[in-house]
Protein backbone atom coordinates (compact mmCIF):
# COMPACT_ATOMS: atom_id res chain seq x y z
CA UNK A 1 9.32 15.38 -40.57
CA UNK A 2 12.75 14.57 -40.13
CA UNK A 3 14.97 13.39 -36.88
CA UNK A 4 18.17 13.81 -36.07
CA UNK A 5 19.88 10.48 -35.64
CA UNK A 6 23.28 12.17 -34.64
CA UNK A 7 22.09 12.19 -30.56
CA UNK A 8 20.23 9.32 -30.89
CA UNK A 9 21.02 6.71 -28.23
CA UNK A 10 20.70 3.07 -29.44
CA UNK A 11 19.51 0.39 -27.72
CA UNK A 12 22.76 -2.31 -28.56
CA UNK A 13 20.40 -5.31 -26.64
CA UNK A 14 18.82 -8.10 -29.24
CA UNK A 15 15.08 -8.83 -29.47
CA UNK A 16 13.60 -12.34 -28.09
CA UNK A 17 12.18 -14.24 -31.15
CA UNK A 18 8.69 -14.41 -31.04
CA UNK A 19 8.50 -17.83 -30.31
CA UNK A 20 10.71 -17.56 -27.27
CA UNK A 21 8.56 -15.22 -26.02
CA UNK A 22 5.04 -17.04 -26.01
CA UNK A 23 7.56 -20.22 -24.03
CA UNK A 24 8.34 -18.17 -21.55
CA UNK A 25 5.29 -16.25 -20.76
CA UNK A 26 3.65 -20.26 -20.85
CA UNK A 27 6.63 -21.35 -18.30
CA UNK A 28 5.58 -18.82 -16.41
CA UNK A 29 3.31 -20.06 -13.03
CA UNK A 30 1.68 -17.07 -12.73
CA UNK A 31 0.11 -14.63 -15.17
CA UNK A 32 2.41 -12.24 -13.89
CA UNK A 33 5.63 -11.06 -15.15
CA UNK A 34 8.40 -8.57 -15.25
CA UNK A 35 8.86 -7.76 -19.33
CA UNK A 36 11.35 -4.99 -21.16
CA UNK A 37 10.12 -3.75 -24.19
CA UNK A 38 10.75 -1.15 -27.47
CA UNK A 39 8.73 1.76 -26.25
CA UNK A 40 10.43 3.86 -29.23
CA UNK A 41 11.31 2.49 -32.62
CA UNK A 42 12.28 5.19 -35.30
CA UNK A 43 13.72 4.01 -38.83
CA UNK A 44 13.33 0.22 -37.45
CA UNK A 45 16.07 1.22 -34.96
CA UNK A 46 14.65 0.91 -31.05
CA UNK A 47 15.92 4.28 -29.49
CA UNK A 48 14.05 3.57 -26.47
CA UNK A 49 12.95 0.72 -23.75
CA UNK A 50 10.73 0.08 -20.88
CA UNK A 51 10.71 -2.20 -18.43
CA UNK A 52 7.35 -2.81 -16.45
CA UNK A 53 5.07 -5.67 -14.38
CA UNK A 54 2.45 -6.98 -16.67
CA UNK A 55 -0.96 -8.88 -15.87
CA UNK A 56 -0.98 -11.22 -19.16
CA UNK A 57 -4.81 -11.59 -20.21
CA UNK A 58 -4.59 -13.13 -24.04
CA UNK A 59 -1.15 -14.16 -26.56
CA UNK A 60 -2.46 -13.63 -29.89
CA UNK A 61 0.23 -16.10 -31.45
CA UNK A 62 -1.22 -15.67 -34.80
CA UNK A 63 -0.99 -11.79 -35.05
CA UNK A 64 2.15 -11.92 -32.62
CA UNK A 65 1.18 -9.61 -29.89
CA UNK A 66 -0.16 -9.78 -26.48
CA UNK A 67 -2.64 -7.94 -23.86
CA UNK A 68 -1.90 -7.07 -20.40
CA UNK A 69 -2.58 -4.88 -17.82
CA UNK A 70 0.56 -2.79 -16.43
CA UNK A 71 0.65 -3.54 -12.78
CA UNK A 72 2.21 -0.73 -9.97
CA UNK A 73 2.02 -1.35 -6.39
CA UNK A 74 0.57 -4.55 -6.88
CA UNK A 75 -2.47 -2.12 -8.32
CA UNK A 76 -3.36 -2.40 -12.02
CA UNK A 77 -2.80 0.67 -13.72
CA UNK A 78 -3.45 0.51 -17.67
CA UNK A 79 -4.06 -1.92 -20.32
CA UNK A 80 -1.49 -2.59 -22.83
CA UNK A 81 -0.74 -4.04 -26.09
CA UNK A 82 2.79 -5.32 -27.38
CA UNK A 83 3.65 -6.63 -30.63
CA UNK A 84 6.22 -9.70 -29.64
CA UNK A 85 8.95 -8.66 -31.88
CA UNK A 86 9.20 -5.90 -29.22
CA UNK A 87 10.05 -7.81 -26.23
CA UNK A 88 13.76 -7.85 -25.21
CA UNK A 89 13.43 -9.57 -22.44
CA UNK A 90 10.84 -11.41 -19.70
CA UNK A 91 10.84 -12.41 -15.82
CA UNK A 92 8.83 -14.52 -14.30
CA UNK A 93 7.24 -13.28 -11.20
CA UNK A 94 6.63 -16.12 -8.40
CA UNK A 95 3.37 -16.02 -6.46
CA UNK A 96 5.26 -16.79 -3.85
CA UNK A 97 7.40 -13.49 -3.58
CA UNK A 98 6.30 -10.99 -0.96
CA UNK A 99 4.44 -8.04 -2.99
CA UNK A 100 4.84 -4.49 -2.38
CA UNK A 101 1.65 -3.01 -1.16
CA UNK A 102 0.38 0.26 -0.54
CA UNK A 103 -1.20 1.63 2.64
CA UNK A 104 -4.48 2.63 2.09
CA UNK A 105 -3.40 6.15 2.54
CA UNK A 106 -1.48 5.88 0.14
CA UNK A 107 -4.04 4.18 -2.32
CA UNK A 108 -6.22 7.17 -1.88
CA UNK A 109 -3.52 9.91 -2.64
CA UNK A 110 -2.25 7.89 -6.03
CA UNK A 111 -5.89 7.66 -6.85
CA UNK A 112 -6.40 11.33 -6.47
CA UNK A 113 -9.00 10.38 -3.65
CA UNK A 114 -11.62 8.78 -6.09
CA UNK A 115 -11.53 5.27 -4.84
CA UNK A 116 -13.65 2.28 -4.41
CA UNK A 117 -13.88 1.41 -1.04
CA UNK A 118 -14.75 -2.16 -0.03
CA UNK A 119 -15.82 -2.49 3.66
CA UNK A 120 -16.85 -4.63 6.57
CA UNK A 121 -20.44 -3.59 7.90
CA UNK A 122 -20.92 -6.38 9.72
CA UNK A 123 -19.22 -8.11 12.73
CA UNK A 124 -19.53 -10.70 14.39
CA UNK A 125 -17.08 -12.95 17.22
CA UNK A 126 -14.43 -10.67 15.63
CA UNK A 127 -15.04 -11.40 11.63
CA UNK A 128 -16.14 -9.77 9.12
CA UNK A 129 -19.25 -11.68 8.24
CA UNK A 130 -20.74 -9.42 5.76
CA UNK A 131 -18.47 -6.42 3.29
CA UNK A 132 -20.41 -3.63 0.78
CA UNK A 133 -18.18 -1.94 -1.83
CA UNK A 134 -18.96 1.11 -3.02
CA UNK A 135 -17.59 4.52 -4.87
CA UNK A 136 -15.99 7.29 -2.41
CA UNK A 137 -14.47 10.89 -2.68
CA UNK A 138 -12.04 11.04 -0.21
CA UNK A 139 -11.78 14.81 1.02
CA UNK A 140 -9.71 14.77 4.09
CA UNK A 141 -7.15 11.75 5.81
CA UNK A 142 -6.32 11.23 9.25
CA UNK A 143 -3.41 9.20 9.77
CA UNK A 144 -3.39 10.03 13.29
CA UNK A 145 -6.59 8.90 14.27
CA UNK A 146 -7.13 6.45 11.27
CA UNK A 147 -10.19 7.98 9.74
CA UNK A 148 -10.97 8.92 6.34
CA UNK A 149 -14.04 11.56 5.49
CA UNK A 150 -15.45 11.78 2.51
CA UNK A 151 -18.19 10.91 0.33
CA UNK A 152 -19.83 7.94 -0.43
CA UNK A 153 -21.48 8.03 -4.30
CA UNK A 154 -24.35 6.45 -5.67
CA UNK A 155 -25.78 6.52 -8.96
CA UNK A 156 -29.66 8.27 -8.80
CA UNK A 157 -29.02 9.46 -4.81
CA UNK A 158 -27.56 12.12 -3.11
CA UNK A 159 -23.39 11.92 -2.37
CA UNK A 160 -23.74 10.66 1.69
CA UNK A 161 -20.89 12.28 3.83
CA UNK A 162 -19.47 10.02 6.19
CA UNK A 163 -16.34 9.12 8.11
CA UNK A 164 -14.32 5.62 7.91
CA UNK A 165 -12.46 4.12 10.57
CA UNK A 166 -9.19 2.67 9.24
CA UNK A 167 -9.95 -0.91 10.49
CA UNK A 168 -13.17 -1.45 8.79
CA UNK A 169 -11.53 -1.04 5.12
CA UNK A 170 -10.91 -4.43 3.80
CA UNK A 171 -9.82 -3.16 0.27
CA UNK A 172 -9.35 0.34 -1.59
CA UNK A 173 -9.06 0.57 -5.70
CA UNK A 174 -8.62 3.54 -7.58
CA UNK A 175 -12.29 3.62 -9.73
CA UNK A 176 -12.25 3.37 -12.99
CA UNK A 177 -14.95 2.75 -15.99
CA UNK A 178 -14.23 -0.78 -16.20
CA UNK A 179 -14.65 -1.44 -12.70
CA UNK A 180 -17.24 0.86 -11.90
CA UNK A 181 -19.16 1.60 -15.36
CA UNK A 182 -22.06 2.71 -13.99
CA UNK A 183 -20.54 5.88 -12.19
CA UNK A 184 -21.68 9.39 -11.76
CA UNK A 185 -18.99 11.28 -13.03
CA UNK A 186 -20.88 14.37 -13.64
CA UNK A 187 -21.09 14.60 -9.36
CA UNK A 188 -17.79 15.23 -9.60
CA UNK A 189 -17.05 18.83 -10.17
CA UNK A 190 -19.27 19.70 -7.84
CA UNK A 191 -17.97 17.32 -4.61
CA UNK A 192 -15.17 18.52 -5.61
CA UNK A 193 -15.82 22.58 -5.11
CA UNK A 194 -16.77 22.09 -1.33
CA UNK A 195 -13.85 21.04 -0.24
């Protein structure tokens, strides 16, 4: 396989040593920062780079990479590996800082409407005193008069049908196995041909 290196574009910017780079992820408060990486290398020559919010979870300084979890919308999205001699450059991100969030609207509709929902079911004096979390298929949205139908999954039971009112949702996450490894998937398909 061969490439043509005549339309290549080059990345001109230089490469953090590796040491640099565990420093400033440790000067770091948080866990959280803003990092631009070689997402394409060809020939040892970076054509490409990316620039995204990580979660850090481990530095491996002895093998010189890192794990992280690629954060969007204040959401985490995927897990991801980079060797160190990758890194151009790296932001801290203060706790501090106002995050973007998402409404929980439009949670469901990045999620494809397979969420985890986590709710209050009990109230009392006007607090939330007790909250259940469970898997839901969101099938229709009402903005209008904040309610959300859909259904509610459980492993070994039927799906439930029911309706949400907007200010009972403490918390929406888009499911996936690591959060919710236990999960039905084969109810799916057929949730999904009924609406």
């Amino acid at each position: 396989m061969s490439f043509n290196t005549e339309n290549r574009v080059r990345v001109n910017s230089k490469f953090i040593d590796s040491s640099d780079v565990y420093n400033a992820i440790k000067k770091c408060n948080s866990k959280k920062i803003n990092i631009t990486y070689c997402s394409l290398e060809i020939d040892n020559e970076c054509i490409n780079t990316r620039s995204v919010t990580i979660q850090i979870k481990k530095m491996h300084q002895n093998c010189n990479f890192i794990e992280g979890t690629i954060i969007r919308n204040n959401k985490p999205v995927e897990d991801i590996i980079l060797k160190s001699s990758s890194i151009y450059s790296i932001e801290c991100i203060s706790d501090l800082e106002p995050e973007d969030t998402m409404s929980i609207y439009d949670t469901i509709n990045y999620c494809d409407g397979l969420v985890r929902m986590t709710v209050c079911n009990k109230i009392e004096k006007g607090k939330c005193i007790q909250k259940i979390s469970f898997p839901f298929l969101a099938t229709s949205v009402d903005r209008r008069n904040k309610l959300i139908k859909g259904y509610r999954i459980r492993a070994n039971q039927p799906p439930e049908y029911i309706v949400l009112d907007e200010r009972v949702i403490l918390d929406v996450d888009c499911i996936t196995s690591k959060n919710t490894p236990n999960f039905p998937w084969w109810i799916l398909p057929a949730l999904m041909k009924q609406y």
